[in-house]
Protein backbone atom coordinates (compact mmCIF):
# COMPACT_ATOMS: atom_id res chain seq x y z
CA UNK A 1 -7.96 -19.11 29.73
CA UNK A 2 -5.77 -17.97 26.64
CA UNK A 3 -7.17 -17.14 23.83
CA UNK A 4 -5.29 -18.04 20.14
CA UNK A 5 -4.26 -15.28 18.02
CA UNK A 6 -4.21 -16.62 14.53
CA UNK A 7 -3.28 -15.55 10.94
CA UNK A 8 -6.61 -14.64 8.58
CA UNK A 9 -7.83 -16.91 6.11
CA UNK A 10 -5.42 -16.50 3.10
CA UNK A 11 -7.62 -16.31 0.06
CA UNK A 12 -6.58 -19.21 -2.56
CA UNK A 13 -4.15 -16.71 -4.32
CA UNK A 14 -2.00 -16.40 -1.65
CA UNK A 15 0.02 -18.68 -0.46
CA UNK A 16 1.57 -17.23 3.14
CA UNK A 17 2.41 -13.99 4.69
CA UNK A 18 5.08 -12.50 6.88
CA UNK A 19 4.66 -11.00 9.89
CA UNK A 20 5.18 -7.23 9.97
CA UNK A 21 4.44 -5.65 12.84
CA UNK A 22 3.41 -6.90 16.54
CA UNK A 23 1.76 -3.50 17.96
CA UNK A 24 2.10 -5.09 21.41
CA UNK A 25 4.59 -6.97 22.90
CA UNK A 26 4.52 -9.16 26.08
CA UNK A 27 3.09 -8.06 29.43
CA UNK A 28 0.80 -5.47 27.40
CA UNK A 29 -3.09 -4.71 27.99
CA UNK A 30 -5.25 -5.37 24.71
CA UNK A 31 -8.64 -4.52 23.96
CA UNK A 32 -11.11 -6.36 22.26
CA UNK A 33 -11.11 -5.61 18.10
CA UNK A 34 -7.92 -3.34 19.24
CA UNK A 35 -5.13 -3.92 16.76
CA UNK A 36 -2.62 -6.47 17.56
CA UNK A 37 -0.37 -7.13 14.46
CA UNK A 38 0.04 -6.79 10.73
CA UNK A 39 0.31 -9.60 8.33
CA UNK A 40 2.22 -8.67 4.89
CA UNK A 41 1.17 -11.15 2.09
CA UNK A 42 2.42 -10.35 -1.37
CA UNK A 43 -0.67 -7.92 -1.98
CA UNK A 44 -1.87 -6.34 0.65
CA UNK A 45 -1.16 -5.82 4.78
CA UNK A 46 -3.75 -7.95 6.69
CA UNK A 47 -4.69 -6.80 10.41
CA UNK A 48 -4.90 -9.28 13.48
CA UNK A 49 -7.50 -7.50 15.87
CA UNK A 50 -8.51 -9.12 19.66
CA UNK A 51 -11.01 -10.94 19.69
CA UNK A 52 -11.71 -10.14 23.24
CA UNK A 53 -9.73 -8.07 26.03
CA UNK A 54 -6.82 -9.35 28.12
CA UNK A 55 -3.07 -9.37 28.08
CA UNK A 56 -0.56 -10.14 25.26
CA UNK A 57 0.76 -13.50 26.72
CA UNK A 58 2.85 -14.94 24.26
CA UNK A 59 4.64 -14.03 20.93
CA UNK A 60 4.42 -17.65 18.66
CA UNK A 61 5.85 -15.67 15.26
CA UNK A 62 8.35 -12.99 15.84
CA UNK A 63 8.77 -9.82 13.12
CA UNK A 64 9.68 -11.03 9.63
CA UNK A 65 8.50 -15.33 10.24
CA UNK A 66 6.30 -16.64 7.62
CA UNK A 67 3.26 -17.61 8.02
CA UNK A 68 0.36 -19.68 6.96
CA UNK A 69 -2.85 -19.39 6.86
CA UNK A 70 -4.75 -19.61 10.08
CA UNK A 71 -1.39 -20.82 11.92
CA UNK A 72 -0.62 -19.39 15.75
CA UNK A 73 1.01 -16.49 15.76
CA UNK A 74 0.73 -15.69 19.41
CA UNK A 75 -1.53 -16.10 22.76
CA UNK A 76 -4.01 -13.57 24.42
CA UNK A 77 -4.26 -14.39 28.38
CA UNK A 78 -6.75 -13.43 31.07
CA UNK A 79 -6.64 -9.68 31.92
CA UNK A 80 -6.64 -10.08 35.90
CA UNK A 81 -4.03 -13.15 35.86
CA UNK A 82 -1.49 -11.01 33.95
CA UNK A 83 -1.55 -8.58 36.57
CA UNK A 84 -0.62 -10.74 39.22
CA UNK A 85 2.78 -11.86 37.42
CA UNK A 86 4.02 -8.31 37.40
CA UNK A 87 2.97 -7.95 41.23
CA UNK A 88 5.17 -10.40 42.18
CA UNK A 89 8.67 -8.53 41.01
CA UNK A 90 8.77 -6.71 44.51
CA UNK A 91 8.77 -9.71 46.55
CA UNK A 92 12.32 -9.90 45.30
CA UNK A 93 13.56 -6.30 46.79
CA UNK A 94 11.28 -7.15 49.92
CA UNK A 95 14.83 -7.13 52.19
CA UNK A 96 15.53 -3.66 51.00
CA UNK A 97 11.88 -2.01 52.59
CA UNK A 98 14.52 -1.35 56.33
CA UNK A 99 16.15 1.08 53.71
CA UNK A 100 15.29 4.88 54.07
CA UNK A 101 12.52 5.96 52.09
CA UNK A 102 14.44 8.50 49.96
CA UNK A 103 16.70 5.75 48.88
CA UNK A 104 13.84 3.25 48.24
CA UNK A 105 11.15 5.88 46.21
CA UNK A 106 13.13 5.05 42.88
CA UNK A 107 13.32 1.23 43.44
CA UNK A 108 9.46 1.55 44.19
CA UNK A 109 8.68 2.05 41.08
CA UNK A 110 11.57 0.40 39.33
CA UNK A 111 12.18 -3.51 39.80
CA UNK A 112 16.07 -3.75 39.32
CA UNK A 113 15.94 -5.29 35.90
CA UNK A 114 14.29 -2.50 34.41
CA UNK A 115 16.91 -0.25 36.54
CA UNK A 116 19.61 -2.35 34.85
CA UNK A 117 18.27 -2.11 31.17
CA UNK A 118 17.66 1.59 31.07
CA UNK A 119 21.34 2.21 32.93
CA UNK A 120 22.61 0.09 29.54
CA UNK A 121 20.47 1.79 27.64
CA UNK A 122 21.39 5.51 28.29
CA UNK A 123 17.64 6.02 29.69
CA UNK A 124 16.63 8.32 32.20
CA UNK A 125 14.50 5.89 34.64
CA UNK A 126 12.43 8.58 35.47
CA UNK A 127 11.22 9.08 32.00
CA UNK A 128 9.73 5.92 31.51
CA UNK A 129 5.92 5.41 32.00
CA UNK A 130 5.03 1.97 33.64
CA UNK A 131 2.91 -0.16 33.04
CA UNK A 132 2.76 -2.34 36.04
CA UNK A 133 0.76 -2.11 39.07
CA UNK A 134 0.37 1.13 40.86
CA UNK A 135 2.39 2.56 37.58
CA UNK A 136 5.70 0.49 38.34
CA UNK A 137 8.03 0.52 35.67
CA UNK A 138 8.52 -3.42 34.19
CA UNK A 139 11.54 -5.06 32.45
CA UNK A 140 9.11 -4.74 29.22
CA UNK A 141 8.92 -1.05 29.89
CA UNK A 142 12.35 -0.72 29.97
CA UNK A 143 13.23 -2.39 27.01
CA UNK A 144 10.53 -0.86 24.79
CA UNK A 145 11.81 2.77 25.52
CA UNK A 146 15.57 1.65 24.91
CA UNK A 147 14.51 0.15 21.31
CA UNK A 148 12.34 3.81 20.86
CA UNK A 149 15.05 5.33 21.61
CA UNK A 150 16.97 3.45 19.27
CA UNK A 151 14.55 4.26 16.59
CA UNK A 152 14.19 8.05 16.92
CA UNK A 153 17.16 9.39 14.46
CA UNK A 154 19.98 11.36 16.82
CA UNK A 155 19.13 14.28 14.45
CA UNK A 156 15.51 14.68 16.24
CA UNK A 157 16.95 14.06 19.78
CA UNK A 158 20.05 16.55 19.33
CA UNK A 159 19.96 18.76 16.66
CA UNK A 160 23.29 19.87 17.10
CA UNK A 161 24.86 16.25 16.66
CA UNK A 162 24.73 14.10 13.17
CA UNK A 163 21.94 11.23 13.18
CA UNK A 164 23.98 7.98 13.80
CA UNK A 165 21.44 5.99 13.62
CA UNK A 166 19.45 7.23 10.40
CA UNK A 167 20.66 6.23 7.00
CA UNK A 168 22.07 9.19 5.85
CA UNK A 169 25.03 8.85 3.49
CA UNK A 170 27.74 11.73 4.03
CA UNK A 171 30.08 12.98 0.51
CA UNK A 172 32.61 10.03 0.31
CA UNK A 173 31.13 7.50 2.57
CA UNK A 174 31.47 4.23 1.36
CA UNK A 175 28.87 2.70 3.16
CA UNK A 176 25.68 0.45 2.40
CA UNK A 177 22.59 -0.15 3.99
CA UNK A 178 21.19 -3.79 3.77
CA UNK A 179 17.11 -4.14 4.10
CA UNK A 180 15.25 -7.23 3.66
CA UNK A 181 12.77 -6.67 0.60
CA UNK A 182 9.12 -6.55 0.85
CA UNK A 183 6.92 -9.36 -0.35
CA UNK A 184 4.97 -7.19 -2.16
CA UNK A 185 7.99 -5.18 -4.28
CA UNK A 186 9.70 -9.04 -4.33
CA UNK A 187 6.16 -9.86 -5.83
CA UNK A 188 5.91 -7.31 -8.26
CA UNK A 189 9.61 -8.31 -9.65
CA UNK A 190 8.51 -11.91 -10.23
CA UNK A 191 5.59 -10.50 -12.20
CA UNK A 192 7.30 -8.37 -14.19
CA UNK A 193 9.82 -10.66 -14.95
CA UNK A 194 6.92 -13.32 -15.79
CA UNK A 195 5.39 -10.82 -18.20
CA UNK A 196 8.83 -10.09 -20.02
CA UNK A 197 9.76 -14.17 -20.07
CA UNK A 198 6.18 -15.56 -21.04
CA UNK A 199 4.58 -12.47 -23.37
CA UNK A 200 5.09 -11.75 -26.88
CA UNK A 201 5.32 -7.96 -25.47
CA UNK A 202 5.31 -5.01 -27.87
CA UNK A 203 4.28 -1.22 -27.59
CA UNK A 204 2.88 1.41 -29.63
CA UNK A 205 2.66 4.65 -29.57
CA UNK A 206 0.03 7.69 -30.20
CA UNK A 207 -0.81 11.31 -29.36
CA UNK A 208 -3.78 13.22 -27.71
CA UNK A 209 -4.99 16.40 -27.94
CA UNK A 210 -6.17 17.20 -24.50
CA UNK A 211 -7.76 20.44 -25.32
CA UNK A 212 -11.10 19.66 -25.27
CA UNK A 213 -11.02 17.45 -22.20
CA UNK A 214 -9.64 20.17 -20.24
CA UNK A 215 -11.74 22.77 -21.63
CA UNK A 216 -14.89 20.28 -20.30
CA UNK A 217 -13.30 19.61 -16.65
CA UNK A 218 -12.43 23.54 -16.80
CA UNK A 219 -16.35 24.08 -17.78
CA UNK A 220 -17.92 21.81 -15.37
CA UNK A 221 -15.61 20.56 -12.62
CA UNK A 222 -17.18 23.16 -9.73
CA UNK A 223 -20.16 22.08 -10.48
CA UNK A 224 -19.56 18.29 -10.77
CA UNK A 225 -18.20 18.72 -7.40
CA UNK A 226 -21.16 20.52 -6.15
CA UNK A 227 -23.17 17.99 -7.69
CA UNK A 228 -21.66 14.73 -6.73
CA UNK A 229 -21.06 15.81 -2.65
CA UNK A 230 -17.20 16.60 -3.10
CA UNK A 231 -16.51 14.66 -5.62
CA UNK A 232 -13.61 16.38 -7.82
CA UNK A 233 -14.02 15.83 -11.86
CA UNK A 234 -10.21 14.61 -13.06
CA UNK A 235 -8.42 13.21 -15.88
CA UNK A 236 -8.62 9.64 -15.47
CA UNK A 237 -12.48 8.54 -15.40
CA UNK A 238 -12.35 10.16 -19.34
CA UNK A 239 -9.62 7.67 -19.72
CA UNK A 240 -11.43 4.82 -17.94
CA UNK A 241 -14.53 5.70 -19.92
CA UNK A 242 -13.08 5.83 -23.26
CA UNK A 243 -10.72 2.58 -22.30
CA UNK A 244 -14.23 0.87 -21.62
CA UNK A 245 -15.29 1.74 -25.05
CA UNK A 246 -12.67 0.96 -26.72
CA UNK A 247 -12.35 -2.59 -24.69
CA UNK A 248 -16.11 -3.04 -26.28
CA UNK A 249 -14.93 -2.81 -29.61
CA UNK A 250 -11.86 -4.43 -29.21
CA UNK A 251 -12.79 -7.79 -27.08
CA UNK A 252 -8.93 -9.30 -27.82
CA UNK A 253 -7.52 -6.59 -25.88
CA UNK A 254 -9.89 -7.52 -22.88
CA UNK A 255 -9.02 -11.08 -22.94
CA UNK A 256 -6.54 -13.17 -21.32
CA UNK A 257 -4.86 -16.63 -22.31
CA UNK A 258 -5.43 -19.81 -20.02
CA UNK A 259 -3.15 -21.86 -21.59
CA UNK A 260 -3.83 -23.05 -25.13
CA UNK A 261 -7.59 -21.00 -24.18
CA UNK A 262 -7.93 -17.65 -24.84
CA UNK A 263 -10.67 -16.26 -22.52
CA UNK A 264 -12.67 -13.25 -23.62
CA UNK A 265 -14.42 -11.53 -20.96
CA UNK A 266 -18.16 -10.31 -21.01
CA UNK A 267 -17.19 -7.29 -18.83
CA UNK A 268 -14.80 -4.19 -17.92
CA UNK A 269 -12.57 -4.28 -14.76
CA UNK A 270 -10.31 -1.71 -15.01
CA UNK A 271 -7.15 -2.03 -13.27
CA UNK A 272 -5.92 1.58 -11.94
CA UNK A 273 -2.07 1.33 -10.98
CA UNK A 274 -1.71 3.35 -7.67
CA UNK A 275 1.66 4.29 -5.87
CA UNK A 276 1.99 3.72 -2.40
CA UNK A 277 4.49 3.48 0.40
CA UNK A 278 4.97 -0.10 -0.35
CA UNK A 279 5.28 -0.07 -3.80
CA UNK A 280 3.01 0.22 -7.37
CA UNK A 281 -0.77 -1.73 -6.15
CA UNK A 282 -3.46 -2.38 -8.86
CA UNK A 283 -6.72 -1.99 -6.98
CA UNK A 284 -9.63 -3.00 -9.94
CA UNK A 285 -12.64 -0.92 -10.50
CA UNK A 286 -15.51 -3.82 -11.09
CA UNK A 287 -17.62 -3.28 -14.08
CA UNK A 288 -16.70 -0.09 -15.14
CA UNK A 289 -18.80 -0.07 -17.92
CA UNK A 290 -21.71 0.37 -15.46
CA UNK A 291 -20.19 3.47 -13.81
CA UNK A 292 -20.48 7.24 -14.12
CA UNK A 293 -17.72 9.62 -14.18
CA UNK A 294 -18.42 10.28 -10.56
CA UNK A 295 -18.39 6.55 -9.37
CA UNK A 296 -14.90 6.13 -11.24
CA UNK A 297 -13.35 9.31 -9.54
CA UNK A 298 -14.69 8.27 -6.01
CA UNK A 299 -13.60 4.67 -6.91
CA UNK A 300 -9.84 6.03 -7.56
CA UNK A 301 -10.23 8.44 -4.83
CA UNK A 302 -10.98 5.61 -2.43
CA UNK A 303 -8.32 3.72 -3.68
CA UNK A 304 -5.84 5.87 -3.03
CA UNK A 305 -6.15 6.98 0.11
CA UNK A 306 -6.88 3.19 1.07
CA UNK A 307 -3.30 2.33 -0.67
CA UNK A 308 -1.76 5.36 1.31
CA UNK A 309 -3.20 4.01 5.01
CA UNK A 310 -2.63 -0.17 3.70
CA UNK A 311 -6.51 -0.66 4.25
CA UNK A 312 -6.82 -2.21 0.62
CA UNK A 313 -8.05 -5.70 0.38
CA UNK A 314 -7.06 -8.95 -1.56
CA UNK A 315 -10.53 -8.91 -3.38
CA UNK A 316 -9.94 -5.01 -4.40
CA UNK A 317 -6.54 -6.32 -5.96
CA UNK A 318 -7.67 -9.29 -7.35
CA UNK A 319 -8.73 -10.28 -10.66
CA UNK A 320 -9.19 -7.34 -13.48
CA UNK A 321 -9.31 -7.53 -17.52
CA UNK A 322 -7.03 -3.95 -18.10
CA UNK A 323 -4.90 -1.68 -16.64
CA UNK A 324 -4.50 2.05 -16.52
CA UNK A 325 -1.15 3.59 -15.48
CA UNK A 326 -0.31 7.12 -15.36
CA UNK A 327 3.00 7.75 -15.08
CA UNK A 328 2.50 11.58 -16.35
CA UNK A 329 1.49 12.52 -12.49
CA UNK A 330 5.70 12.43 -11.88
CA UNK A 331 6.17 14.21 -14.48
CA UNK A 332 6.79 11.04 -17.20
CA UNK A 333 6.81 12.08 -20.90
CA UNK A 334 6.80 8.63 -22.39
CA UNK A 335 7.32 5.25 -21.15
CA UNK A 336 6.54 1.48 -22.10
CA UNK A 337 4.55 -0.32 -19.34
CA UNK A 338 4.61 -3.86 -18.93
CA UNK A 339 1.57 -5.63 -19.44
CA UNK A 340 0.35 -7.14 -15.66
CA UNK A 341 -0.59 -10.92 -16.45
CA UNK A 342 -2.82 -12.68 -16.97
CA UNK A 343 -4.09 -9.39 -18.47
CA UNK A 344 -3.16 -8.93 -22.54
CA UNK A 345 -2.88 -5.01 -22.52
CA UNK A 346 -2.11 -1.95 -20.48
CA UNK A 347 -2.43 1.83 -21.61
CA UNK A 348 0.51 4.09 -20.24
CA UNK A 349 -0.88 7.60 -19.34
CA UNK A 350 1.79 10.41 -19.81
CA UNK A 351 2.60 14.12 -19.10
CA UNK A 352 0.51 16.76 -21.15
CA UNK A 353 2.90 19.45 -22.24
CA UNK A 354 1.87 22.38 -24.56
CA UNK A 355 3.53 22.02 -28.03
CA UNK A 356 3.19 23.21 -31.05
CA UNK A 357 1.03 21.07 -33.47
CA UNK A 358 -0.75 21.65 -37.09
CA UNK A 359 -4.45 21.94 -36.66
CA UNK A 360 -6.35 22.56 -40.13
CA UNK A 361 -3.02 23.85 -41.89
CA UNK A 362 -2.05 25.87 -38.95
CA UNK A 363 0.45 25.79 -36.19
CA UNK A 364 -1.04 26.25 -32.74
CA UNK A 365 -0.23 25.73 -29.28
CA UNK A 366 -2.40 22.34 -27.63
CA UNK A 367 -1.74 20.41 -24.38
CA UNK A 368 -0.52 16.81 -25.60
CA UNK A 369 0.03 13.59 -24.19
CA UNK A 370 1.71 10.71 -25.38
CA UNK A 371 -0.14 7.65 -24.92
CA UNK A 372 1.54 3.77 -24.59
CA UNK A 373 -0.37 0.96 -25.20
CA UNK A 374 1.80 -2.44 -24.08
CA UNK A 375 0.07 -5.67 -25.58
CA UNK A 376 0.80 -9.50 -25.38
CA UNK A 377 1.59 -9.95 -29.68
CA UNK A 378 0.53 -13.81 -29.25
CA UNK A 379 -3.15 -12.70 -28.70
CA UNK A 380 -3.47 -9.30 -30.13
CA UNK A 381 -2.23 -8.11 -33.62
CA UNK A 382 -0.71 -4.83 -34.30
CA UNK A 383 -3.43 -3.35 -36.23
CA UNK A 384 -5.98 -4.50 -33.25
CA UNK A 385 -3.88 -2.65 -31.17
CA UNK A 386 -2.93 0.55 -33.23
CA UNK A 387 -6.87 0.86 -34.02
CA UNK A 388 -7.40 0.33 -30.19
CA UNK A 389 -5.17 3.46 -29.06
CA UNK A 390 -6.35 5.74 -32.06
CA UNK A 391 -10.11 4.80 -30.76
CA UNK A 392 -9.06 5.83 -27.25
CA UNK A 393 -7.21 8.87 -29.14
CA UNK A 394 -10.55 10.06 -30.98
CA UNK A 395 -13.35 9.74 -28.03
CA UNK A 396 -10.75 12.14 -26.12
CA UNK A 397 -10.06 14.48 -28.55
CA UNK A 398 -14.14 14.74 -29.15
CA UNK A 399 -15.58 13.38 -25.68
CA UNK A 400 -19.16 14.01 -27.04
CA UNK A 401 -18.35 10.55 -28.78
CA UNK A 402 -18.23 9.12 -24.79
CA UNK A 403 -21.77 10.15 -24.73
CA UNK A 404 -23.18 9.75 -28.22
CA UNK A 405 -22.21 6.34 -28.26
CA UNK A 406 -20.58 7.02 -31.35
């Protein structure tokens, strides 16, 4: 009996997906909760596991088809009746068993359309591993190693010849490369573009002494580690810390505007802008203002290496009251981020250089940062916001203040 493969549950927020990446194609054995194919919605990539084990029967949605929620994307069939179907291929070169057996080994493990496709395909027969009964080699089989072969640059098959398949531009070329964008960088165009067409966006500017921050990690970060079971002591919790602070005596810059509403919100998500191979993703650390240092940098630490394998979730992206961006970890010395709505504010983390500043009449030598703070002008004034980044400014430069309450 088959079995319906279906698309998750879209949460409200999203409206469809597109599929990705089918990790088996027809003909092929599946285990139950094994991996089947990838759903890309405009935040995160969604996995379709078996629900139970079998055969991939039937592709409904082919690579790069939107989807909707819940809607068929392909068929799982019985295990033992998916065997038979390749059995019966032979029947075909039945007239050819009078042949000698030295001429007939190959075609007993080769039905002649898989012969006929690796022939076209520049592929050894020999090399390819079947998949059919008693290990004979299937049409499917034969197709799948002509498209890997396809897919492996000519660089890493012959290193003496130039990759011809590989998008590598040579001097002078006048060549382009066309790829379909993804829905989440499409996504995060239409957002910023929202956020530069709907907000009253403006930026200003400030300086931090990071001497005293990095004198504390210096101080304590072996033994934070020790102490919190691996655990490593960076930069940005002190920023999340102080931004929750700051948030607390600056509500505006924690609300958001519902249309003629403004919301103010009775808590501290912190959005933490993390790169990964799909693009910038804003996974939200919930109620920050109940966390330790050592929650926020496992929180960020888990976030990132979730971002770099696609394991985040909708409800880790979702929602959020300010953002965090550093842009200082590729080397950025100043920048002005664009506020992510409905949010009213983002900071912009920079690169800390050592420069010469006056300290007490003197000239000395301190790592500083420049910090951005982007803010939608209909809901925040400027001197909310310039009082906002100097508070931020003063709990780093003296992070006893983060503890002191003061």
């Amino acid at each position: 009996m088959a079995i319906e493969i279906k698309a998750p549950t879209f949460p409200e927020s999203v409206a469809d997906g597109t599929v990705a990446t089918w990790h088996k194609k027809p003909g092929d054995a599946v285990k139950r909760d094994e991996l089947i194919v990838d759903i890309e919605t405009d935040k995160v990539v969604m996995e379709v596991l078996a629900e139970a084990d079998g055969v991939l029967a039937e592709i409904v949605k082919n690579e790069g088809e939107t989807v909707l929620s819940g809607e068929l994307l392909g068929k799982l069939g019985d295990a033992g009746a998916a065997v038979a179907a390749p059995a019966a291929a032979p029947a075909a070169a039945a007239p050819a068993a009078a042949a000698p057996a030295a001429a007939a080994d190959d075609d007993a493990i080769l039905s002649p359309a898989a012969r006929k496709i690796a022939e076209e395909g520049g592929i050894d027969p020999n090399s390819i591993t079947g998949t059919g009964k008693g290990g004979r080699v299937t049409k499917e089989d034969a197709v799948a190693a002509v498209a890997a072969k396809k897919s492996v640059p000519a660089a890493a098959a012959k290193p003496a010849a130039p990759a011809a398949e590989a998008p590598v531009f040579a001097a002078g070329d006048r060549v382009e490369k066309r790829v379909p964008m993804t829905r989440l960088r499409a996504k995060v165009a239409e957002r910023l573009v929202e956020a530069q067409s709907t907000m009253a966006m403006l930026t200003t500017f400030n300086e931090v002494d990071m001497h005293e921050v990095m004198a504390l990690r210096s101080k304590y970060k072996d033994l934070f580690e020790k102490t919190h079971n691996g655990v490593r002591l960076g930069f940005m919790s002190f920023f999340v810390k102080a931004a929750v602070e700051a948030l607390k005596r600056f509500p505006a810059v924690n609300a958001s505007i519902d249309g003629n509403d403004i919301v103010y919100h009775g808590y501290q998500d912190i959005g933490v802008a993390v790169s990964s191979d799909r693009g910038l993703v804003v996974p939200v650390l919930r109620n920050a203002e109940l966390m330790s240092l050592a929650e926020v940098e496992n929180g960020i630490a888990t976030f990132g290496k979730k971002a770099r394998d696609g394991k985040l979730s909708i409800e880790e992206m979702t929602g959020g009251t300010f953002t965090i961006t550093n842009g200082g970890t590729f080397g950025s010395m100043m920048s002005t981020p664009i506020v992510n709505p409905p949010q009213a504010a983002i900071l912009g983390m920079h690169n800390i250089i050592q420069r010469p500043v006056a300290i007490n009449g003197q000239v000395v030598i301190r790592p500083m940062m420049y910090l951005a703070l982007s803010y939608d002008h209909r809901l925040i004034d400027g001197k909310e916001a310039v009082s906002f980044l100097v508070t931020i400014k003063n709990l780093l430069e003296d992070p006893a203040r983060l503890l002191l309450d003061i």
